[in-house]
Protein backbone atom coordinates (compact mmCIF):
# COMPACT_ATOMS: atom_id res chain seq x y z
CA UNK A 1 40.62 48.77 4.39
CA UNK A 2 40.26 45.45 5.99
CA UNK A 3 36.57 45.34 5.25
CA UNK A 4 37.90 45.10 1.52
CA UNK A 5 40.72 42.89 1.27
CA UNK A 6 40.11 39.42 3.42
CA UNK A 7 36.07 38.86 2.49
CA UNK A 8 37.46 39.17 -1.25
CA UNK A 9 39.95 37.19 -0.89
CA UNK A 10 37.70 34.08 0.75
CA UNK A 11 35.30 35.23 -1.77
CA UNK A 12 38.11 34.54 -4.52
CA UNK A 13 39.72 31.33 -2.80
CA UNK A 14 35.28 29.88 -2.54
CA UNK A 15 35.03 31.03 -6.48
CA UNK A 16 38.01 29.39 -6.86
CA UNK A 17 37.13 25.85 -6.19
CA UNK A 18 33.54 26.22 -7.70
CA UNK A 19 34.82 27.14 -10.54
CA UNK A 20 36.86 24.08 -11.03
CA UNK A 21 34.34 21.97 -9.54
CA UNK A 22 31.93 23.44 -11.76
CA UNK A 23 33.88 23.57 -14.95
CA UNK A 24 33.43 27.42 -15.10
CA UNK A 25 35.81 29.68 -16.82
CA UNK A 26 33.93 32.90 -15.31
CA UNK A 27 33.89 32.30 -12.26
CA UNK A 28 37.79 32.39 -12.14
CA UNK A 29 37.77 35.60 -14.35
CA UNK A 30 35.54 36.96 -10.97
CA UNK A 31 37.90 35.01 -8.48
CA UNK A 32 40.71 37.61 -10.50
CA UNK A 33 38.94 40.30 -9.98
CA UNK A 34 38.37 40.05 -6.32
CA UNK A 35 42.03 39.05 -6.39
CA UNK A 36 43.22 42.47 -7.65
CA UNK A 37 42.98 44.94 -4.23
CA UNK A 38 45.79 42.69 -2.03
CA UNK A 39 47.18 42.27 -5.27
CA UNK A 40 47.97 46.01 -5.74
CA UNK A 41 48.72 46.52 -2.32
CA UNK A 42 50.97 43.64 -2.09
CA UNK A 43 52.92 45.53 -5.25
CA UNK A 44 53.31 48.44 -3.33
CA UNK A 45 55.46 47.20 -0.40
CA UNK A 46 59.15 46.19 -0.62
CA UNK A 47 58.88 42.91 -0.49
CA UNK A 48 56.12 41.59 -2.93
CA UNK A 49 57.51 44.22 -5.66
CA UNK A 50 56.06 43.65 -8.68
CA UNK A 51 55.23 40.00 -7.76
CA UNK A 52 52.24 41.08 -5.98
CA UNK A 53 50.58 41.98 -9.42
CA UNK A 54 51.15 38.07 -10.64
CA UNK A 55 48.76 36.84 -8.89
CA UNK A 56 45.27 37.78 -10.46
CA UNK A 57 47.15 36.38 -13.59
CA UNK A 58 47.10 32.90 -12.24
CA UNK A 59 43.40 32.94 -11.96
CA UNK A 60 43.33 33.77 -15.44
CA UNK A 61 45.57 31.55 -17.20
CA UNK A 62 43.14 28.97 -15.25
CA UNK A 63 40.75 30.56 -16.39
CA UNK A 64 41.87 30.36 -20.03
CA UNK A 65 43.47 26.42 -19.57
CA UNK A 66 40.17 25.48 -17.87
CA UNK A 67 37.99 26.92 -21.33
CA UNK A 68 40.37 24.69 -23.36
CA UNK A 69 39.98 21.83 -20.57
CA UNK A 70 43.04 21.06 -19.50
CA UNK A 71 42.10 20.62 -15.49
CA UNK A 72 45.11 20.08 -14.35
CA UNK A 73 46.89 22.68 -15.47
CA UNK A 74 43.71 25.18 -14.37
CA UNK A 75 44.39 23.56 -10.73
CA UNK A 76 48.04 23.97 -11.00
CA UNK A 77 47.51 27.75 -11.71
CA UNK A 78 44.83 27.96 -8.80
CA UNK A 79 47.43 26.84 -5.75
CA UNK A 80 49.91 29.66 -5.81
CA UNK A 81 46.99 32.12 -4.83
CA UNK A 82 45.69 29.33 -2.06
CA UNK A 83 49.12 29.79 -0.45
CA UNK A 84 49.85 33.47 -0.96
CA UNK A 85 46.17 33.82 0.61
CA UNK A 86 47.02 31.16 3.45
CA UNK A 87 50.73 32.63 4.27
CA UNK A 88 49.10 36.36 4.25
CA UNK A 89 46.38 34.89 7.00
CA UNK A 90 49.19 33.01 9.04
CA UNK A 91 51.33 36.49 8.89
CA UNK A 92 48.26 38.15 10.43
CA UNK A 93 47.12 36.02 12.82
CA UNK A 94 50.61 35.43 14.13
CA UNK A 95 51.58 38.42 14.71
């Protein structure tokens, strides 16, 4: 299970900034889809809720305000996942 979840989520936080750096709406739709197996089990535990299935959505309303080209919106949408992803690897390694 670990195998899965933290080189997809690098994966997704790497996609992330070429994507903005590129100007490339797909690679944040891919960045979403890596996103998607912490995001489900993030749902599933008591704290995260429902809340833990927001977070692919960011990537794609960046993904949709980076095809109209509004940047700074697409990197306002991009942070929350940098710091769910950064707090998660804190938590860990903290432990």
């Amino acid at each position: 299970m670990q195998l899965l979840f933290w080189p997809c989520m690098i994966a997704s936080i790497i996609l992330a900034i070429c994507a903005i750096g590129l100007k490339k709406s797909k690679l944040l739709v891919l960045s979403a889809i890596l996103l998607v197996p912490i995001s489900l089990y993030l749902a599933a535990t008591p704290r995260f809720e429902w809340w833990g299935l927001i977070f692919p959505f960011f990537y794609w309303g960046a993904a949709v305000s980076l095809k109209k080209k509004i940047m700074w919106l697409a990197i306002l949408l991009v942070i929350p996942n940098f710091y769910l992803i950064g707090w998660l690897g804190y938590v860990v390694l903290n432990q």
